[in-house]
PDB file of N, CA and C in Angstrom:
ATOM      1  N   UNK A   1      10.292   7.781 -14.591  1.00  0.00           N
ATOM      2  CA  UNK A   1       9.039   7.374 -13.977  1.00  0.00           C
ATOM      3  C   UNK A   1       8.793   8.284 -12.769  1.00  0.00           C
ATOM      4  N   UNK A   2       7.879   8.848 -12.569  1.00  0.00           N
ATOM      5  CA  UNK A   2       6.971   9.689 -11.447  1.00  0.00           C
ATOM      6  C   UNK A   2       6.717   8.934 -10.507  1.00  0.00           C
ATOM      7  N   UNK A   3       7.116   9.562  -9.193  1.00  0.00           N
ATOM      8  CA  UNK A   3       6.859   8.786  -8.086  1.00  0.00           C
ATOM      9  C   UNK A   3       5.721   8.168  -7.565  1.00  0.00           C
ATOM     10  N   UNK A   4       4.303   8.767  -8.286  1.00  0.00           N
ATOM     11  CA  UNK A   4       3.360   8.272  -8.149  1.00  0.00           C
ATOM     12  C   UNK A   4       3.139   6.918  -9.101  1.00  0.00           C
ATOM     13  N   UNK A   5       3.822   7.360 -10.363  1.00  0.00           N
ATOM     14  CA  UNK A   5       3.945   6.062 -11.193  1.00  0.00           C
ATOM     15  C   UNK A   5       4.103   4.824 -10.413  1.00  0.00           C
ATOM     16  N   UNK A   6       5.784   5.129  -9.571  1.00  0.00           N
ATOM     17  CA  UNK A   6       5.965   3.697  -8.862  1.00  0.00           C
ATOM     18  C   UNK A   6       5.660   3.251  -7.526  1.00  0.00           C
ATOM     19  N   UNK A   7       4.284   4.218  -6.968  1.00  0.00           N
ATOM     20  CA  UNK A   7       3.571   4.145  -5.793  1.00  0.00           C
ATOM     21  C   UNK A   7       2.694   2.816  -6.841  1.00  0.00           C
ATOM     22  N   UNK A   8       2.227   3.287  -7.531  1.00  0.00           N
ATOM     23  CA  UNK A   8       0.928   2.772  -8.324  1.00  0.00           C
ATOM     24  C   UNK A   8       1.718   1.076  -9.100  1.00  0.00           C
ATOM     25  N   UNK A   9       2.807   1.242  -9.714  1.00  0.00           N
ATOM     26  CA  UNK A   9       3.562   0.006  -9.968  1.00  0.00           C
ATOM     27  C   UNK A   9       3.436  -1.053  -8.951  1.00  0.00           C
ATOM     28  N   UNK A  10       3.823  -0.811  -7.699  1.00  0.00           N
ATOM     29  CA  UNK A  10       4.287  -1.436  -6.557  1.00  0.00           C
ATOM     30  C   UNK A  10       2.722  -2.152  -6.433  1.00  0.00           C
ATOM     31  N   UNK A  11       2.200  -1.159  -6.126  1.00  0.00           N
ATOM     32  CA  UNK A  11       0.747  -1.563  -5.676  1.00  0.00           C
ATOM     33  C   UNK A  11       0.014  -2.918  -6.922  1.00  0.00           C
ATOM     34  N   UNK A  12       0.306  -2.444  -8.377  1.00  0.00           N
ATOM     35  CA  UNK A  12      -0.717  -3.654  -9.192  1.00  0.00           C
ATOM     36  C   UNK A  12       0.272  -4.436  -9.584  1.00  0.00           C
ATOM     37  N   UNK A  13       1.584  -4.218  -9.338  1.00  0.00           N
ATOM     38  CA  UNK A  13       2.457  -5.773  -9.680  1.00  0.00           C
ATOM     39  C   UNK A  13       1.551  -6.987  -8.076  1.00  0.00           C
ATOM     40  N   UNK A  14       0.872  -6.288  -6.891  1.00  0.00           N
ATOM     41  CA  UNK A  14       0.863  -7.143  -6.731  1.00  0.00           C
ATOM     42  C   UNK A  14      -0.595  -7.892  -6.875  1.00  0.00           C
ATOM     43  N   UNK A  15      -1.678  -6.802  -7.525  1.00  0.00           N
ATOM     44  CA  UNK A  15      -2.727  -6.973  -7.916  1.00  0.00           C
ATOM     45  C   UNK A  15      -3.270  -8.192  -8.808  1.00  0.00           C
ATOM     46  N   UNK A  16      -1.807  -8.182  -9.771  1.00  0.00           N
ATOM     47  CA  UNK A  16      -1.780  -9.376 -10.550  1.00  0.00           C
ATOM     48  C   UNK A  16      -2.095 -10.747 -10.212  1.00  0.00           C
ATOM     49  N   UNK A  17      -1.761 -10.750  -8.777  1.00  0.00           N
ATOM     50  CA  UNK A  17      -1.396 -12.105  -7.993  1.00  0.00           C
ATOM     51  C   UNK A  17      -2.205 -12.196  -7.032  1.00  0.00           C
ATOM     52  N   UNK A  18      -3.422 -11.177  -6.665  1.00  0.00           N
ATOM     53  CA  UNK A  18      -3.852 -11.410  -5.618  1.00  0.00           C
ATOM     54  C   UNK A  18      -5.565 -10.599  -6.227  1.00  0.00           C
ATOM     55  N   UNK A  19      -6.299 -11.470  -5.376  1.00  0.00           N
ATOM     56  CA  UNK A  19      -7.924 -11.086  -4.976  1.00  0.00           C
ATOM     57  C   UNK A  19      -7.941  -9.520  -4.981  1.00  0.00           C
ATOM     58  N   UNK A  20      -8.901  -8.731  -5.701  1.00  0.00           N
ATOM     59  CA  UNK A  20      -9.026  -7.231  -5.665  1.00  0.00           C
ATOM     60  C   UNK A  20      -9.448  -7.137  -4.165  1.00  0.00           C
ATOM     61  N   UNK A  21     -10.526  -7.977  -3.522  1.00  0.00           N
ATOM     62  CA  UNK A  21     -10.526  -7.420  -1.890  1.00  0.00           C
ATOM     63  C   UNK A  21      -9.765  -7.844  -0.871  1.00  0.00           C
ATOM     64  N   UNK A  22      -8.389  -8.351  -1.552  1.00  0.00           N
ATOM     65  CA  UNK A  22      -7.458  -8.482  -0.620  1.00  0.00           C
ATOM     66  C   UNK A  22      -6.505  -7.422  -1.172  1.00  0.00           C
ATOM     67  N   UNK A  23      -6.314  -6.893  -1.923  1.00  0.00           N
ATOM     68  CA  UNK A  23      -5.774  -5.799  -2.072  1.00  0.00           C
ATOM     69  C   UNK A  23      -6.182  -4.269  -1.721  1.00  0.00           C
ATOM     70  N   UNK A  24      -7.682  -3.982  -1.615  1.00  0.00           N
ATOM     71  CA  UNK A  24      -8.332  -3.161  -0.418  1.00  0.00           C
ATOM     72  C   UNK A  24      -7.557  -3.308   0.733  1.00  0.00           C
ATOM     73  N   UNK A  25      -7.906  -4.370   1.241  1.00  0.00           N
ATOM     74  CA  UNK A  25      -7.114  -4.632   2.501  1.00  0.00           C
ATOM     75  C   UNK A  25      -5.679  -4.773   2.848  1.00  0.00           C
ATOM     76  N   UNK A  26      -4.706  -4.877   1.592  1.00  0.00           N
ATOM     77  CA  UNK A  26      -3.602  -4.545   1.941  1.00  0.00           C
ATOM     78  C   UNK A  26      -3.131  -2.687   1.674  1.00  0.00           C
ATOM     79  N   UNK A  27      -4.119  -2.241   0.962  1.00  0.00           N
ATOM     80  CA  UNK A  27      -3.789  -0.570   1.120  1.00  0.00           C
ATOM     81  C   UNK A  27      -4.345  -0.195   1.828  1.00  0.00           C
ATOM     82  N   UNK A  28      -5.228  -0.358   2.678  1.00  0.00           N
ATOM     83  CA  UNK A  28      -5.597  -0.029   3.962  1.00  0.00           C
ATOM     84  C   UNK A  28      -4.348  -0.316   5.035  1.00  0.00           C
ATOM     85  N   UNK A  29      -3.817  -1.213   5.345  1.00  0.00           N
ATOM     86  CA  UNK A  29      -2.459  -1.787   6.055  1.00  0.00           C
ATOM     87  C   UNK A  29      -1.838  -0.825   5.929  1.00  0.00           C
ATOM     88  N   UNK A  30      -1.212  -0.178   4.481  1.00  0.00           N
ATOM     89  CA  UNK A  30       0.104   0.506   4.513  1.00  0.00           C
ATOM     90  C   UNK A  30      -0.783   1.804   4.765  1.00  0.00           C
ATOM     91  N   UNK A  31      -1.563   2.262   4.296  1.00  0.00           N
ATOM     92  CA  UNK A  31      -2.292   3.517   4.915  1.00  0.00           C
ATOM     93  C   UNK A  31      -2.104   3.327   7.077  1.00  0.00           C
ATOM     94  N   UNK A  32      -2.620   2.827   7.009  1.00  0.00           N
ATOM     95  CA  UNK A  32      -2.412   2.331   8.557  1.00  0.00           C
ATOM     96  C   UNK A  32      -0.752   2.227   9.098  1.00  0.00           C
ATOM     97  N   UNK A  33      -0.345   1.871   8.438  1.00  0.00           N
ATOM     98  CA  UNK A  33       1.296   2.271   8.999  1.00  0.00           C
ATOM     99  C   UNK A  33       1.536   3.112   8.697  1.00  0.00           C
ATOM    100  N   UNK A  34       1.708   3.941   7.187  1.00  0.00           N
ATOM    101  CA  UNK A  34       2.004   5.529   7.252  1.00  0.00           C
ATOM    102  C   UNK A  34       1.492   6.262   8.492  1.00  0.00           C
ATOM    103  N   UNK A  35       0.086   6.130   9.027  1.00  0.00           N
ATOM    104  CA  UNK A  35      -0.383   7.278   9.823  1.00  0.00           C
ATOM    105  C   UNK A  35       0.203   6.412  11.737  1.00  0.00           C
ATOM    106  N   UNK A  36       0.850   5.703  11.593  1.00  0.00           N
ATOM    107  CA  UNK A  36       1.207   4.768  12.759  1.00  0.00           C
ATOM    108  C   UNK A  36      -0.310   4.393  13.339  1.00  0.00           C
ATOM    109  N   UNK A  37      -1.341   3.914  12.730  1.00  0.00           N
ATOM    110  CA  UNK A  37      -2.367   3.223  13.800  1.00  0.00           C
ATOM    111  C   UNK A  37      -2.447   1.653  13.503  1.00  0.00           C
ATOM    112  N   UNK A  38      -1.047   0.658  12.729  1.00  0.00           N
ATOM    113  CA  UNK A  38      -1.372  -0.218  13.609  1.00  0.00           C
ATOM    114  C   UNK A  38      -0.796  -0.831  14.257  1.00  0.00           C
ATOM    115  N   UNK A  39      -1.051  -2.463  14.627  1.00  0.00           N
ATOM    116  CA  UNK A  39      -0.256  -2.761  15.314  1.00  0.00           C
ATOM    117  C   UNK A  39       0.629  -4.166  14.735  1.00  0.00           C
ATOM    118  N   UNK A  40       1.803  -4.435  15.574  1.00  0.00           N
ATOM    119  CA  UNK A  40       2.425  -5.007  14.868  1.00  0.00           C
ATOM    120  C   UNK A  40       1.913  -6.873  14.510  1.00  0.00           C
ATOM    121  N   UNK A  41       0.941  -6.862  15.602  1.00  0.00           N
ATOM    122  CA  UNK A  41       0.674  -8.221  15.219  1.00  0.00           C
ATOM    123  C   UNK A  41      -0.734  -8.195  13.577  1.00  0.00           C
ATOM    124  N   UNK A  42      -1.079  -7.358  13.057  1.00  0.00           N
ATOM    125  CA  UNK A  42      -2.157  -6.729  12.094  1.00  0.00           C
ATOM    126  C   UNK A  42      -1.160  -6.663  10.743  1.00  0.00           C
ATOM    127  N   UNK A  43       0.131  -6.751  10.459  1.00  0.00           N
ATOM    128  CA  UNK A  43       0.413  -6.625   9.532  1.00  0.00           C
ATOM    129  C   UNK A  43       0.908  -8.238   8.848  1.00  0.00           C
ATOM    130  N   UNK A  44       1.257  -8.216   7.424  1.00  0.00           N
ATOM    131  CA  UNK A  44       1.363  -8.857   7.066  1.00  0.00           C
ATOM    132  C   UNK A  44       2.456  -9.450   6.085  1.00  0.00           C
ATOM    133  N   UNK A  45       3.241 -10.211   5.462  1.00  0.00           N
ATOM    134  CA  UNK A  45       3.895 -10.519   4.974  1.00  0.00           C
ATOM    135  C   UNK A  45       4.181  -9.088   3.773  1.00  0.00           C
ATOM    136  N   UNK A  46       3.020  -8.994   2.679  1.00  0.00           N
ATOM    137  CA  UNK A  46       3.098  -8.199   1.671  1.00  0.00           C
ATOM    138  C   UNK A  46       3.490  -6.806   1.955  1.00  0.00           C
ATOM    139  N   UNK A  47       2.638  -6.503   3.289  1.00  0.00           N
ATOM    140  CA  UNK A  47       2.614  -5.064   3.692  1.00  0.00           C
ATOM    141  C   UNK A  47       3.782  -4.967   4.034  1.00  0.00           C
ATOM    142  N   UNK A  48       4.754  -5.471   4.592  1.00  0.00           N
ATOM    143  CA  UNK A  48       6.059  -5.601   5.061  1.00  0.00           C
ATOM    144  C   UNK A  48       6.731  -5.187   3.601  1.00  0.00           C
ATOM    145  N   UNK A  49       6.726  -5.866   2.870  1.00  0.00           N
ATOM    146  CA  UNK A  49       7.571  -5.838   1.431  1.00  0.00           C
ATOM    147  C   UNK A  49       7.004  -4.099   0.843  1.00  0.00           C
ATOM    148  N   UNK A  50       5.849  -4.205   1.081  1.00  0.00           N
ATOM    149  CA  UNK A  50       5.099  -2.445  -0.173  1.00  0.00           C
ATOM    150  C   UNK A  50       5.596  -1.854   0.890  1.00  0.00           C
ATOM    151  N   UNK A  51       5.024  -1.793   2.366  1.00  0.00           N
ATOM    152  CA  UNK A  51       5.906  -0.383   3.161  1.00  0.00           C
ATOM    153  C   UNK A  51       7.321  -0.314   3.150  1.00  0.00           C
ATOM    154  N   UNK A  52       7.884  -1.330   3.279  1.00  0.00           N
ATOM    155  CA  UNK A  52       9.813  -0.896   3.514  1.00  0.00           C
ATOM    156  C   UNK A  52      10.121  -0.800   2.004  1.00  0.00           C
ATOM    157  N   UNK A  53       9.356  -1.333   1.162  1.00  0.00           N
ATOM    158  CA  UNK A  53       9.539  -0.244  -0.060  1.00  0.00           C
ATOM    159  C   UNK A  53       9.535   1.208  -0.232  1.00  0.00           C
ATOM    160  N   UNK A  54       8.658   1.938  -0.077  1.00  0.00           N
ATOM    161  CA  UNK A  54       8.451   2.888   0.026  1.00  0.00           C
ATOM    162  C   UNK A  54       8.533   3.724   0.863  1.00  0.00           C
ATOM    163  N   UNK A  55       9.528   3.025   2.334  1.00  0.00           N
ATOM    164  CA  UNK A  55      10.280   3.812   3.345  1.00  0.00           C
ATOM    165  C   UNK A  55      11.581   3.767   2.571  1.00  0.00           C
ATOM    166  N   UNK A  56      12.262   2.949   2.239  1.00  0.00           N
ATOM    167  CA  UNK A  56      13.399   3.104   1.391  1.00  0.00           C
ATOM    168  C   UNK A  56      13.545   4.128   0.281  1.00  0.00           C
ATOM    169  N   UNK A  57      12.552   4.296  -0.477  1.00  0.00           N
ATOM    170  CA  UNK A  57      12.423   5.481  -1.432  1.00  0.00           C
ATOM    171  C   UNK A  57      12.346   6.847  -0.915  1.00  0.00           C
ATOM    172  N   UNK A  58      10.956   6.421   0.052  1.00  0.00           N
ATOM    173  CA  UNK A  58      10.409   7.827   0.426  1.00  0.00           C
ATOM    174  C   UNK A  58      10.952   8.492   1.605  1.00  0.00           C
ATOM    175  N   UNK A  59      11.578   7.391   2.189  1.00  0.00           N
ATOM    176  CA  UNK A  59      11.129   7.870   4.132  1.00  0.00           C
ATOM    177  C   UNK A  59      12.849   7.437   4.910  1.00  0.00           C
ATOM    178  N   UNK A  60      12.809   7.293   6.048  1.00  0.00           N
ATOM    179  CA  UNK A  60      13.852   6.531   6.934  1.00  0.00           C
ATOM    180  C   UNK A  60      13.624   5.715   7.550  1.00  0.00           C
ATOM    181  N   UNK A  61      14.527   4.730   7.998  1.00  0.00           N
ATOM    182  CA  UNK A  61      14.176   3.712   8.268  1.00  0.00           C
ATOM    183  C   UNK A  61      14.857   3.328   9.666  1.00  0.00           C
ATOM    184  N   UNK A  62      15.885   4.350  10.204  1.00  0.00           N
ATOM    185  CA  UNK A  62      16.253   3.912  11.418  1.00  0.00           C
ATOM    186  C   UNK A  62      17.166   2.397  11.654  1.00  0.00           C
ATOM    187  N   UNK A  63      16.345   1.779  12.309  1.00  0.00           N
ATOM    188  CA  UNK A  63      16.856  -0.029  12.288  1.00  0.00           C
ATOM    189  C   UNK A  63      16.098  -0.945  11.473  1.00  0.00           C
ATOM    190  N   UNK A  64      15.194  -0.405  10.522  1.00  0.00           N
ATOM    191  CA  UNK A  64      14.260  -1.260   9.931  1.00  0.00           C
ATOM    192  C   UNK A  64      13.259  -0.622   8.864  1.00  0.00           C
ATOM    193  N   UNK A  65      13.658  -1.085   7.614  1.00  0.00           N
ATOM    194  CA  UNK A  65      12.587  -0.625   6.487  1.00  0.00           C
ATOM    195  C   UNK A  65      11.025  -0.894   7.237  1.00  0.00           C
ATOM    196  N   UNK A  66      10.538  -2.071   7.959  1.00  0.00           N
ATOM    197  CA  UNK A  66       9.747  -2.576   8.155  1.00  0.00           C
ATOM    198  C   UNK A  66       8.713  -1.274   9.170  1.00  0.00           C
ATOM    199  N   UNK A  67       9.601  -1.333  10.019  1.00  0.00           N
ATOM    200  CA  UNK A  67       8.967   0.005  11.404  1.00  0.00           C
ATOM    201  C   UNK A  67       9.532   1.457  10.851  1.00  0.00           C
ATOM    202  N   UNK A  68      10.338   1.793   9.839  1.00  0.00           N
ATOM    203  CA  UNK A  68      10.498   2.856   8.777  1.00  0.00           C
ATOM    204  C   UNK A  68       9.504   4.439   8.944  1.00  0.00           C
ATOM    205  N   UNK A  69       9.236   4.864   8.925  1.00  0.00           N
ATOM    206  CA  UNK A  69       8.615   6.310   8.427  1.00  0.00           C
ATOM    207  C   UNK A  69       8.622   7.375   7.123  1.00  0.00           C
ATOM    208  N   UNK A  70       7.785   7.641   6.272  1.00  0.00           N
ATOM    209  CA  UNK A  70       7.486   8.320   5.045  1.00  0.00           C
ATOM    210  C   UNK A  70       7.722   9.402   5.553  1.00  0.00           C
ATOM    211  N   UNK A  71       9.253  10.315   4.936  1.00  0.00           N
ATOM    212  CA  UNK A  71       8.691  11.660   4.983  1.00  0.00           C
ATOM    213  C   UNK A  71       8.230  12.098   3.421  1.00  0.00           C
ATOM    214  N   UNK A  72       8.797  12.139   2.339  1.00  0.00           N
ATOM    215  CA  UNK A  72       9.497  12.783   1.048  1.00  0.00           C
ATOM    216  C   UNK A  72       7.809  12.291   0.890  1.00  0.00           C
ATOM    217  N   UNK A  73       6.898  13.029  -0.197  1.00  0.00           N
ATOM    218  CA  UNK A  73       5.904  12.945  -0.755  1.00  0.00           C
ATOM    219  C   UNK A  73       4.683  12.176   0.070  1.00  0.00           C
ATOM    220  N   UNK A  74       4.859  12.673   1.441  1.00  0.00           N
ATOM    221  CA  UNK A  74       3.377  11.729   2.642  1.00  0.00           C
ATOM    222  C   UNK A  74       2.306  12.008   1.798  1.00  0.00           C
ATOM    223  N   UNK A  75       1.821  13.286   1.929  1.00  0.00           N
ATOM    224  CA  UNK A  75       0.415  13.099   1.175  1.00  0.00           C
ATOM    225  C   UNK A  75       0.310  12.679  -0.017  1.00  0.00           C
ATOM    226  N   UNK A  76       1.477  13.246  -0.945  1.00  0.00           N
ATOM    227  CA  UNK A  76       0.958  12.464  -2.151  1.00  0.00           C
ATOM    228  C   UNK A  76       0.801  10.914  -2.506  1.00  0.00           C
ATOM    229  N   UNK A  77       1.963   9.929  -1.324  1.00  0.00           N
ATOM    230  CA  UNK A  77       1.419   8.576  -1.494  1.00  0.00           C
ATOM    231  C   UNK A  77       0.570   8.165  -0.726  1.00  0.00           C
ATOM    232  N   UNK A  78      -0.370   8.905  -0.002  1.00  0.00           N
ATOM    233  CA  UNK A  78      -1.654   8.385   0.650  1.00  0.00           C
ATOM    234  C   UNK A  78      -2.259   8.379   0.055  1.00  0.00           C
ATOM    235  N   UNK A  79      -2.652   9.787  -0.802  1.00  0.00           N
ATOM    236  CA  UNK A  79      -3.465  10.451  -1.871  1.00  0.00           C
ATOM    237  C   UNK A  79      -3.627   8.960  -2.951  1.00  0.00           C
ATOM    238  N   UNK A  80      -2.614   8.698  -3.158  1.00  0.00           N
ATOM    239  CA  UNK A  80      -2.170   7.758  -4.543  1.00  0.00           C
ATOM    240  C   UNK A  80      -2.700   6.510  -4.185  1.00  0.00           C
ATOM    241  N   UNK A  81      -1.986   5.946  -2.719  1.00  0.00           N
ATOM    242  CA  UNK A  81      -2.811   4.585  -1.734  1.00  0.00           C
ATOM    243  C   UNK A  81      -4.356   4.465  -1.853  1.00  0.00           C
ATOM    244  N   UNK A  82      -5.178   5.815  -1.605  1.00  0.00           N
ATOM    245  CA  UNK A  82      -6.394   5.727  -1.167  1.00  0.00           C
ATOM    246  C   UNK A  82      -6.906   5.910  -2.862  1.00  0.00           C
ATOM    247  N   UNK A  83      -6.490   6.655  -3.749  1.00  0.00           N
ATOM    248  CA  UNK A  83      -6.990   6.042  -5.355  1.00  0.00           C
ATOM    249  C   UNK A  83      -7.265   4.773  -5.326  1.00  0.00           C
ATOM    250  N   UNK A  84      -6.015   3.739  -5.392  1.00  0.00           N
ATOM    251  CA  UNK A  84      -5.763   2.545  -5.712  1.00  0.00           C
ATOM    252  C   UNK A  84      -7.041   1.864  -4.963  1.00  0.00           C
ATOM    253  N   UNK A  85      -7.092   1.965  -3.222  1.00  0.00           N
ATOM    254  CA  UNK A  85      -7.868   1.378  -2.859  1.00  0.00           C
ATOM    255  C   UNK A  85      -8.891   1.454  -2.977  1.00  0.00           C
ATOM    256  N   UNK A  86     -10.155   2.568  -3.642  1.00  0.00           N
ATOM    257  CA  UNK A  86     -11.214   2.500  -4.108  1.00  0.00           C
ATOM    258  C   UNK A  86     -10.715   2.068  -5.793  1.00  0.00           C
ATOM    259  N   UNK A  87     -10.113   1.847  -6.352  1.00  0.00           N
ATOM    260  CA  UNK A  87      -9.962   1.403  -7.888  1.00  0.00           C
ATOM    261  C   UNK A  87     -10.058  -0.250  -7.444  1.00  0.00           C
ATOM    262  N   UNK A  88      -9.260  -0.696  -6.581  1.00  0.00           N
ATOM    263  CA  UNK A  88      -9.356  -1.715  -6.434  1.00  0.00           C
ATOM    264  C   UNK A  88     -11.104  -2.361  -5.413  1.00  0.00           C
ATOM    265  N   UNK A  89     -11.307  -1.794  -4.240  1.00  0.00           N
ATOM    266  CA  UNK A  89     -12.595  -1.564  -4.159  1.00  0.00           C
ATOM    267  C   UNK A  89     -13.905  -2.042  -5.654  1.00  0.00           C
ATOM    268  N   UNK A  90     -13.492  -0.761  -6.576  1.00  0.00           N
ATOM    269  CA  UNK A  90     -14.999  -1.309  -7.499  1.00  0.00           C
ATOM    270  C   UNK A  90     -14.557  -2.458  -8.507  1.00  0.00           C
ATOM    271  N   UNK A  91     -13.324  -2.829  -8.466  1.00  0.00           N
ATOM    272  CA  UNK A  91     -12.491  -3.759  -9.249  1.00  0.00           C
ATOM    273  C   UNK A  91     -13.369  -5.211  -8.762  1.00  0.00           C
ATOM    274  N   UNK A  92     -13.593  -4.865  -7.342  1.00  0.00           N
ATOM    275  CA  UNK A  92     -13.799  -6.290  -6.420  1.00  0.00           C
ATOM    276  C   UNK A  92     -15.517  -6.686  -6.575  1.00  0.00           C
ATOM    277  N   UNK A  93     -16.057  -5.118  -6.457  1.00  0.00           N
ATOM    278  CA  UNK A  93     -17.664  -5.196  -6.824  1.00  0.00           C
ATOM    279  C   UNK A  93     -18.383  -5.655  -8.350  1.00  0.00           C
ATOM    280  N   UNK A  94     -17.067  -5.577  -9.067  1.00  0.00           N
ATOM    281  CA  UNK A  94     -17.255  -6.188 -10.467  1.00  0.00           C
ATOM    282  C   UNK A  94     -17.602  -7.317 -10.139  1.00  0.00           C
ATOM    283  N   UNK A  95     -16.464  -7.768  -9.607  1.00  0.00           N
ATOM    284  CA  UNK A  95     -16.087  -9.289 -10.087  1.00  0.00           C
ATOM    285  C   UNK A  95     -16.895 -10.421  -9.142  1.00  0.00           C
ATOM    286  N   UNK A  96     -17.772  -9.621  -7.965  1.00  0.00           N
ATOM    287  CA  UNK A  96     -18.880 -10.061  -7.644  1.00  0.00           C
ATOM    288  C   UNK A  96     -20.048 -10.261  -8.408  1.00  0.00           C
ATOM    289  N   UNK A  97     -20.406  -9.122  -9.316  1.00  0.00           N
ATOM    290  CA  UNK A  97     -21.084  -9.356 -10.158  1.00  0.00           C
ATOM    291  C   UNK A  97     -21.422 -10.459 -11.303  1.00  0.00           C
ATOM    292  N   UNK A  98     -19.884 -10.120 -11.631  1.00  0.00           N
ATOM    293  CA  UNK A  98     -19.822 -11.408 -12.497  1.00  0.00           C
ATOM    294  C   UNK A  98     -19.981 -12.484 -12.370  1.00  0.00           C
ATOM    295  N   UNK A  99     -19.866 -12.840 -11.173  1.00  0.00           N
ATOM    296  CA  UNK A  99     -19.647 -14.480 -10.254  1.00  0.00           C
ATOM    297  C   UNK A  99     -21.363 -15.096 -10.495  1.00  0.00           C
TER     298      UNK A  99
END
């Protein structure tokens, strides 16, 4: 499996379980911690679990998967993050529609 594969895994195992515009908003989060702009009271249970995921794979973690850093493939899992979050984005404008 390609690392983008299990950027993209991570991301719709949790799609399954959750609102498409709450999943915008949780790849916005980990986008926001890769680039360090946020803060620690802004994150959230999930984002905790997808980023120290993917500091464990990708990055170091120091004292904590959680406060962690991406080095190994940065752009390509932003690149991959910011797909998802417009896929998930028109995912959400559907399903307005439909309503």
């Amino acid at each position: 499996m390609s690392d983008m594969t299990t950027v993209k895994a991570i991301f719709n195992s949790y799609a399954y379980n959750r609102e498409f515009s709450y999943m915008v908003k949780l790849c916005q989060e980990v986008l926001e911690r890769m680039y360090g702009f946020i803060k620690s009271s802004n994150r959230t249970h999930d984002g905790d679990i997808i980023y120290g995921y993917l500091v464990l794979m990708y990055g170091d973690y120091g004292t904590s998967p959680r406060s962690g850093w991406i080095e190994n493939y940065f752009n390509e899992i932003a690149e991959c993050i910011n797909y998802l979050m417009e896929a998930y984005r028109q995912m959400a404008e559907q399903e307005k529609k439909e309503v």
